[in-house]
Protein backbone atom coordinates (compact mmCIF):
# COMPACT_ATOMS: atom_id res chain seq x y z
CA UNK A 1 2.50 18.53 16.31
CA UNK A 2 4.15 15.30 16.44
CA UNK A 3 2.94 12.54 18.85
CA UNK A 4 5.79 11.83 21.42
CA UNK A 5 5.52 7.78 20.26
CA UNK A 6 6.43 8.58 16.63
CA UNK A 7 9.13 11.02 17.70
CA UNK A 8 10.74 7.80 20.01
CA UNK A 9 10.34 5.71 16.93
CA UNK A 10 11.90 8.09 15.03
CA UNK A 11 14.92 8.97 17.18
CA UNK A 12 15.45 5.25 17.87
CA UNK A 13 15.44 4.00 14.06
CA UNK A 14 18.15 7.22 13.66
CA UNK A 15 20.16 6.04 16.78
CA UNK A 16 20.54 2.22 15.65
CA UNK A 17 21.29 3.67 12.08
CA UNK A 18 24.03 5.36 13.72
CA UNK A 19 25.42 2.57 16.08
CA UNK A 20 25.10 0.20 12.82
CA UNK A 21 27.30 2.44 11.18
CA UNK A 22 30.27 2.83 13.76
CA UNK A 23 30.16 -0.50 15.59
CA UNK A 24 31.21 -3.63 12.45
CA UNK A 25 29.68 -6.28 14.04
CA UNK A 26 26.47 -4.21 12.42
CA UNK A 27 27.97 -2.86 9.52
CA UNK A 28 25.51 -5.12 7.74
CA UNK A 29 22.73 -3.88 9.32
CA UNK A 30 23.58 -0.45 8.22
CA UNK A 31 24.26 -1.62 4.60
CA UNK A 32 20.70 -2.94 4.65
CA UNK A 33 19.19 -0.05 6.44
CA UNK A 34 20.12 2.32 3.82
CA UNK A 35 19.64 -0.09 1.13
CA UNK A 36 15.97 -0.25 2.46
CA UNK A 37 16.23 3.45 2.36
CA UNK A 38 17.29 4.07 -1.05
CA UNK A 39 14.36 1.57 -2.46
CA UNK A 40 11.68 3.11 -0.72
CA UNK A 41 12.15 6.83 -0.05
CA UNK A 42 11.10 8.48 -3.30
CA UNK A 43 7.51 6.20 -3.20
CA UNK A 44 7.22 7.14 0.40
CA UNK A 45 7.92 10.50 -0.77
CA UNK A 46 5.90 10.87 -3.82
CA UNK A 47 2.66 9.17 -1.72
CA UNK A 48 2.89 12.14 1.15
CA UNK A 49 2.99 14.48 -2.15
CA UNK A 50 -0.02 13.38 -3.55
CA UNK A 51 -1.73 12.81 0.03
CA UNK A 52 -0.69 16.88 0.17
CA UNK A 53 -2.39 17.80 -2.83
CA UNK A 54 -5.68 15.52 -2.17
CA UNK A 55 -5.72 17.14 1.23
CA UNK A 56 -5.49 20.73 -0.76
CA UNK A 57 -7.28 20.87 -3.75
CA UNK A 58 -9.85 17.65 -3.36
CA UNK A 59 -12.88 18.22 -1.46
CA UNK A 60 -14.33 16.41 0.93
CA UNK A 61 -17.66 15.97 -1.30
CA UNK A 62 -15.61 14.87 -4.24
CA UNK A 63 -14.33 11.61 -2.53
CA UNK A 64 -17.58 11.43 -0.70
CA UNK A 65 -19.59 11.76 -3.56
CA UNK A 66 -17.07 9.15 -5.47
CA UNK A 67 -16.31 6.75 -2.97
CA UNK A 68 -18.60 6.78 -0.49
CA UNK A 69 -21.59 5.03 -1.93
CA UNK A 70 -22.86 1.53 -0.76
CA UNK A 71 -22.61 0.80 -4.77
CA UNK A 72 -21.01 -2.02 -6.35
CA UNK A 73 -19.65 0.89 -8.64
CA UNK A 74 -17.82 2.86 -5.55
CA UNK A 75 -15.90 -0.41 -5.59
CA UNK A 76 -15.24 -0.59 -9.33
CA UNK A 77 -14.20 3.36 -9.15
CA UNK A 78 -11.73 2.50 -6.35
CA UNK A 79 -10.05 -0.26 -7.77
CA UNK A 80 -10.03 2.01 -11.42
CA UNK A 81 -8.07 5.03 -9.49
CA UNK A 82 -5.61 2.22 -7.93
CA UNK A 83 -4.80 0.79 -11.79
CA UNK A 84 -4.37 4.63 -12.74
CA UNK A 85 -1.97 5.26 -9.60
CA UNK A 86 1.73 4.93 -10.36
CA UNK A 87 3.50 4.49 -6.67
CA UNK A 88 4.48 1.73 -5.01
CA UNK A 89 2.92 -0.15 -1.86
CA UNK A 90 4.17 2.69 0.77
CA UNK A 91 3.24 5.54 -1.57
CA UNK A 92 -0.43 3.98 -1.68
CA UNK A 93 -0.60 3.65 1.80
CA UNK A 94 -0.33 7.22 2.17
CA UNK A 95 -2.72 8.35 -0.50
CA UNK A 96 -5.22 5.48 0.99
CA UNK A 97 -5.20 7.23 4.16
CA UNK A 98 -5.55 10.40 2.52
CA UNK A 99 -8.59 9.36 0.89
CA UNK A 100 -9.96 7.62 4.03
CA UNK A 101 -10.00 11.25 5.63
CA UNK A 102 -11.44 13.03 2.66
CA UNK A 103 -14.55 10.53 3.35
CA UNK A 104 -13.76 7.80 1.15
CA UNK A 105 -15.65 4.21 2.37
CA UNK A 106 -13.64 1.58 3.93
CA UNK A 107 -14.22 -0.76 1.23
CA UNK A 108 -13.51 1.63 -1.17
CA UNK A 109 -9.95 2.31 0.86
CA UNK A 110 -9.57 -1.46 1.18
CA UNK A 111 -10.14 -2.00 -2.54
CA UNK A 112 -7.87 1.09 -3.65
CA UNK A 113 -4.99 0.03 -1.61
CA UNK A 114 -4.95 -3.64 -2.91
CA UNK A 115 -5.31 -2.94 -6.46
CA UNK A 116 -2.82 0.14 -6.77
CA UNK A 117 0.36 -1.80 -5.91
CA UNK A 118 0.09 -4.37 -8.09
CA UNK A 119 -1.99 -3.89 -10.74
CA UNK A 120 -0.91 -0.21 -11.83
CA UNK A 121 0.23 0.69 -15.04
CA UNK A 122 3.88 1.25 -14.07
CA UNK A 123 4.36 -2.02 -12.16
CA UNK A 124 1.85 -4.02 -14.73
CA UNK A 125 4.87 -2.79 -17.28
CA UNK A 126 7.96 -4.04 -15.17
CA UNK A 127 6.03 -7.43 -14.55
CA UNK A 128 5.87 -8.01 -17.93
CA UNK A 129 9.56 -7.28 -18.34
CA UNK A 130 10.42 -9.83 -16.06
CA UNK A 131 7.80 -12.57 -16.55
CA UNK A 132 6.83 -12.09 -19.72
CA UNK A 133 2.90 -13.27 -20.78
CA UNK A 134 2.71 -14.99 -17.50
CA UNK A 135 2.00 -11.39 -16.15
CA UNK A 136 -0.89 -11.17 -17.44
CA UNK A 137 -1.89 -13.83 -14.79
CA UNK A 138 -0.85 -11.30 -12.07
CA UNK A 139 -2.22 -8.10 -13.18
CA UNK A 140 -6.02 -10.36 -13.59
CA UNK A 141 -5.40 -12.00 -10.33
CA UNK A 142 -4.53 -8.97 -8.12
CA UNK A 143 -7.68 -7.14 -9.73
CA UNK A 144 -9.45 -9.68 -9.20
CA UNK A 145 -8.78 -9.86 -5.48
CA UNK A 146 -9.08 -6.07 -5.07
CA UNK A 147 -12.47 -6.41 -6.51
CA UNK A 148 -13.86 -9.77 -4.50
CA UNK A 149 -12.07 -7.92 -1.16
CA UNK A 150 -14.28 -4.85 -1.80
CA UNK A 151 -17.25 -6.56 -2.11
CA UNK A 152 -16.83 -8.53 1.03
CA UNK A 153 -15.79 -5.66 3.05
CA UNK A 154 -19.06 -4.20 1.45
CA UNK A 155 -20.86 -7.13 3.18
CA UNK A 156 -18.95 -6.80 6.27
CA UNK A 157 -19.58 -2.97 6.31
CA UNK A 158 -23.53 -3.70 6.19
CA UNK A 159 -23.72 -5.89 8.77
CA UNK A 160 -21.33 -3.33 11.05
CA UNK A 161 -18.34 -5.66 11.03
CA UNK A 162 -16.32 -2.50 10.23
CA UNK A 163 -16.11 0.50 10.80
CA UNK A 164 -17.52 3.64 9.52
CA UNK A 165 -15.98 6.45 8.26
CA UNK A 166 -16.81 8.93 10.30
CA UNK A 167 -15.30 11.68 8.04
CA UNK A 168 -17.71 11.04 5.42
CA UNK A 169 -20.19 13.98 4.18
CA UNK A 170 -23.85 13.77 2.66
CA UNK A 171 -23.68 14.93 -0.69
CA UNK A 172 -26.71 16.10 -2.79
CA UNK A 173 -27.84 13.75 -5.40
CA UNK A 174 -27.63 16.53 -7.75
CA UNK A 175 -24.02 17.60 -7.04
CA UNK A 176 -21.98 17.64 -10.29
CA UNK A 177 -18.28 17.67 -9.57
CA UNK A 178 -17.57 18.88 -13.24
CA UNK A 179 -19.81 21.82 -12.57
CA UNK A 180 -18.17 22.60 -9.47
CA UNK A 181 -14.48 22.37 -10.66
CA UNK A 182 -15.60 24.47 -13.77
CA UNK A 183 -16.45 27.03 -11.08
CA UNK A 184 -13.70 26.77 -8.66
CA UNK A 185 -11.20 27.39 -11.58
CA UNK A 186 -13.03 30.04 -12.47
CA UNK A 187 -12.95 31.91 -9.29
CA UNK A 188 -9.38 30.83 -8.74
CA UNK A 189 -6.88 33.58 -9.33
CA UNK A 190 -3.77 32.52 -10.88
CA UNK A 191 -1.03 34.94 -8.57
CA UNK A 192 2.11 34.49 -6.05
CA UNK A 193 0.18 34.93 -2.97
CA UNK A 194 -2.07 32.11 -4.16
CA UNK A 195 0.87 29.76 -5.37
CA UNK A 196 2.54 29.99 -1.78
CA UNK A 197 -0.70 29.73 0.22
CA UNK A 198 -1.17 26.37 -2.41
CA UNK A 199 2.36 25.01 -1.23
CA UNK A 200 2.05 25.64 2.33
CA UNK A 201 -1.45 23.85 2.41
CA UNK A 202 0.56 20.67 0.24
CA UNK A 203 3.29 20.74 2.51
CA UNK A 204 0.94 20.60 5.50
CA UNK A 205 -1.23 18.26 4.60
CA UNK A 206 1.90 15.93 3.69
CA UNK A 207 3.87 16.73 6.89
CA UNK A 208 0.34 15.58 8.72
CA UNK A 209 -0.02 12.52 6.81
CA UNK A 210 3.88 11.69 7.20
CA UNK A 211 3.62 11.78 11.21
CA UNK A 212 0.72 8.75 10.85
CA UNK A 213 2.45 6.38 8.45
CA UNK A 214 5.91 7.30 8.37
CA UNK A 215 6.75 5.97 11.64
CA UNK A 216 5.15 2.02 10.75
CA UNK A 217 7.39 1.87 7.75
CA UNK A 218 10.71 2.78 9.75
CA UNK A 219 9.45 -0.33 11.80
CA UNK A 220 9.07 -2.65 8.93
CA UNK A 221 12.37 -1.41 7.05
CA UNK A 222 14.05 -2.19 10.92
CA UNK A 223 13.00 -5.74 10.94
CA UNK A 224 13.48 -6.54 7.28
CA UNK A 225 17.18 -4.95 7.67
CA UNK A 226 17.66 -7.39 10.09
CA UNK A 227 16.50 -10.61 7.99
CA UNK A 228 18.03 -8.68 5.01
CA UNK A 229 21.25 -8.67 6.71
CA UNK A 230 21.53 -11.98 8.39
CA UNK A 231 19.22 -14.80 6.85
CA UNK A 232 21.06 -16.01 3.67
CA UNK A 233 19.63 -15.98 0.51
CA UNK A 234 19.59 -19.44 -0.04
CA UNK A 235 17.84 -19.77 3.16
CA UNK A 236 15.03 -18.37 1.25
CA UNK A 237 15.14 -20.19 -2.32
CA UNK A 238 15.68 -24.21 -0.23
CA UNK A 239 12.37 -23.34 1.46
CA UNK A 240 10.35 -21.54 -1.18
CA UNK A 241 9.24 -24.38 -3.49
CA UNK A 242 5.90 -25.40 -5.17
CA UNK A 243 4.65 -26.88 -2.27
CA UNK A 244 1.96 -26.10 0.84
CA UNK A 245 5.39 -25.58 3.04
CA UNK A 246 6.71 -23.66 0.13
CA UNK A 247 3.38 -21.24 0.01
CA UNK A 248 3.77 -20.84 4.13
CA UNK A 249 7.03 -19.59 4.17
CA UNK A 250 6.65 -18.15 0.94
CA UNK A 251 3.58 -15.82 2.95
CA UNK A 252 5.55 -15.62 6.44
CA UNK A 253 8.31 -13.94 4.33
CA UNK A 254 6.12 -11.53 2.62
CA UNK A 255 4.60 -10.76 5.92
CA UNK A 256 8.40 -9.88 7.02
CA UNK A 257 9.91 -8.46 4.07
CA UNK A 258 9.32 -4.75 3.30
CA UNK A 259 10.13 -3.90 0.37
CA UNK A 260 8.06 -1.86 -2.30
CA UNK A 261 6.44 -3.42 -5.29
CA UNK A 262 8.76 -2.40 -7.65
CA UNK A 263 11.52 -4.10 -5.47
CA UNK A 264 10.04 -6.89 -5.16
CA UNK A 265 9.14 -7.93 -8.24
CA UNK A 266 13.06 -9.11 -9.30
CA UNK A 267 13.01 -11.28 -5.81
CA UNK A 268 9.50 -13.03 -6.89
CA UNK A 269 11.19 -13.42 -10.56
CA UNK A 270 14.22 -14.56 -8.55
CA UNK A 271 11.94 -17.24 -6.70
CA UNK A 272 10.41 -18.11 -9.83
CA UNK A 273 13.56 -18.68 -11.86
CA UNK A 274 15.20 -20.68 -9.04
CA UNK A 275 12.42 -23.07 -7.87
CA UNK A 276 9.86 -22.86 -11.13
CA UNK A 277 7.11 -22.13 -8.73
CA UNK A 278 5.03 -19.28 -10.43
CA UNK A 279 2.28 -19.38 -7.32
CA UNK A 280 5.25 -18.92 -4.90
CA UNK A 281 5.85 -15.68 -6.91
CA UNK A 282 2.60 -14.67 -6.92
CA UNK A 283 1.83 -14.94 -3.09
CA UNK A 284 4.99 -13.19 -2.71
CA UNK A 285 4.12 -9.98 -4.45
CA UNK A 286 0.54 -10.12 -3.49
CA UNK A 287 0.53 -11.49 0.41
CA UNK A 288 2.98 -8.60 1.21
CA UNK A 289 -0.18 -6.51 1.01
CA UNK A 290 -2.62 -8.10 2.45
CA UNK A 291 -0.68 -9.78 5.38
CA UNK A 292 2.24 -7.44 6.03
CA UNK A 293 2.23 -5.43 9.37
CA UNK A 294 2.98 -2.33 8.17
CA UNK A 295 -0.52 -2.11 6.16
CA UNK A 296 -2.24 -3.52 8.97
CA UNK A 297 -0.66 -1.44 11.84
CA UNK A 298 -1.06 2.28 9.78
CA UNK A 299 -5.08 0.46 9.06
CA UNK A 300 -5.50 -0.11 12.82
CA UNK A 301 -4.19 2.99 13.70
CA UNK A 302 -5.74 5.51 11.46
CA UNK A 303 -9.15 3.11 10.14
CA UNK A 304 -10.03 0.67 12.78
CA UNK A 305 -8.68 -2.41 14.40
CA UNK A 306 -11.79 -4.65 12.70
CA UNK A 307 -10.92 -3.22 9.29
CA UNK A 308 -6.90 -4.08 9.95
CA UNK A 309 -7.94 -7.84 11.03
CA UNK A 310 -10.12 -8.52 8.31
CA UNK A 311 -7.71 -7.78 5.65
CA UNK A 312 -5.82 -10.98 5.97
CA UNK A 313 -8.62 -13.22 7.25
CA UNK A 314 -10.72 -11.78 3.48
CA UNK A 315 -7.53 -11.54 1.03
CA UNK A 316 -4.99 -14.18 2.85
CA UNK A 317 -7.25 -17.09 1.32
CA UNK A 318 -7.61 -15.90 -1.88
CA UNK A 319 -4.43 -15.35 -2.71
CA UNK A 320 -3.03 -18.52 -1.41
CA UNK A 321 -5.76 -20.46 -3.32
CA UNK A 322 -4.60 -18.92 -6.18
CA UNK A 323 -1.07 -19.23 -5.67
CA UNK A 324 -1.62 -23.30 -5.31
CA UNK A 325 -3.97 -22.98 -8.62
CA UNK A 326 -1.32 -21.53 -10.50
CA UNK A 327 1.82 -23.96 -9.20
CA UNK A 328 -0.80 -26.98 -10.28
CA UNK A 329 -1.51 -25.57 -13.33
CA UNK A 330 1.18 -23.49 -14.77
């Protein structure tokens, strides 16, 4: 069942896609719209595809029992599976939910979804294409955040500044998750009936995880259509230099701009190669994270409003301190 708010925002983004296309005042918008569309459906995709098959064949005590834990590890493990995770920012968001409802810790969702955009082993292979050793600055940094951001929401979940997962199941000390795969496969018979129950339960599970997320992204690819459309470029590039203006806008536009990591990666190089500001570059790729309203809005509506606030107010800082480190020093 689909909540009647997420079919309106569905049927609206479908009807101004329409009226974009036939009216050529807003031919532009349309151009944009799909444009939008083409970067970011198969990560949206491929996220709901893996949410399906965590919300299939991942129990509940395998997350709990992995990222659960008021350990520094659970934190270390989270940020691990984000670096092993090839999809892009909308793709994570839909696995990070996925793993929120299998029982996985806020911190540990907090920490997964800032490390896994930007620090996977795809993306970490593109950066390097494009700015060569200075990646390496990028792939420590965003780790680096993802880690510190953990740990404080770690602090902030002790002291019951977030909330709790309520989805979350006590798991014996003794529990071995090899043992108990070893067993499931053994008991698992390998026939058609079994396949097509197996595909029904993925397709569910990504069809329920689609009508909680998809409907935020539609938003953010409306409004960054819009800019997309009708702010210049050079708009961007005359406001975007080395400076503490230059890191604002430089962070209001990642805030605005949706587009995945992989896209957005030739506009930071783009920033980089126009105005020489490396820390303008880096704020870009990793504020869009950490400040952009699509991540906060699907956190505040399927986590918590305190866990959605805190996100910029705990990674904002950081990244902007290191974005002003790195045009000083680089």
């Amino acid at each position: 069942m689909v909540p009647p708010a997420n079919l309106h925002c569905f049927g609206v983004f479908i009807l101004i896609l329409a009226a974009s296309r036939s009216y050529t005042p807003l031919n532009p918008l349309y151009h944009s719209m799909v444009e939008y569309l083409g970067l970011m459906w198969w990560a949206v995709g491929l996220g709901l595809l893996i949410g399906g098959l965590i919300e299939y064949f991942i129990p509940r005590e395998y997350i709990s029992k992995m990222l659960s834990k008021k350990e520094g590890k659970t934190i270390f493990y989270a940020v691990g599976l984000g670096f092993l995770m090839s999809a892009c920012s909308h793709g994570i968001l839909a696995i990070a939910i996925q793993l929120y409802r299998k029982g996985a810790s806020v911190p540990a969702v907090v920490a997964f979804l800032m490390a896994a955009p930007w620090a996977n082993m795809t993306y970490t292979l593109l950066l390097f294409s494009l700015f060569g050793l200075k990646a390496f600055y990028i792939i420590f940094s965003a780790i680096l955040i993802a880690l510190t951001t953990g740990f404080t929401y770690q602090s902030l979940d002790s002291r019951g500044k977030v909330e709790r997962n309520t989805n979350t199941l006590r798991v014996r000390e003794d529990f071995s998750i090899r043992r108990d795969v070893k067993a499931r496969i053994e008991k698992y018979k390998f026939e058609r009936k079994d396949a097509g129950r197996a595909l029904a339960g993925i397709m569910h599970g990504g069809w329920s995880l689609a009508t909680m997320i998809v409907w935020w992204i539609l938003i953010g690819i409306m409004a960054a259509s819009i800019i997309g459309a009708y702010v210049p470029p050079h708009v961007f590039m005359t406001y975007l230099g080395p400076t503490i203006l230059g890191l604002a806008v430089t962070l209001a536009a990642a805030t605005i701009i949706e587009v995945c990591s992989e896209g957005s990666s030739p506009i930071a190089f783009e920033i980089f190669r126009q105005t020489g500001a490396f820390g303008n570059s880096f704020v870009f790729l990793m504020a869009g994270v950490a400040t952009d309203y699509t991540e906060i809005g699907i956190l505040w509506t399927n986590v918590g409003r305190r866990t959605a606030l805190w996100l910029p107010v705990v990674a904002g800082p950081q990244i902007i301190v290191l974005g002003y480190l790195f045009n000083a020093l680089l």
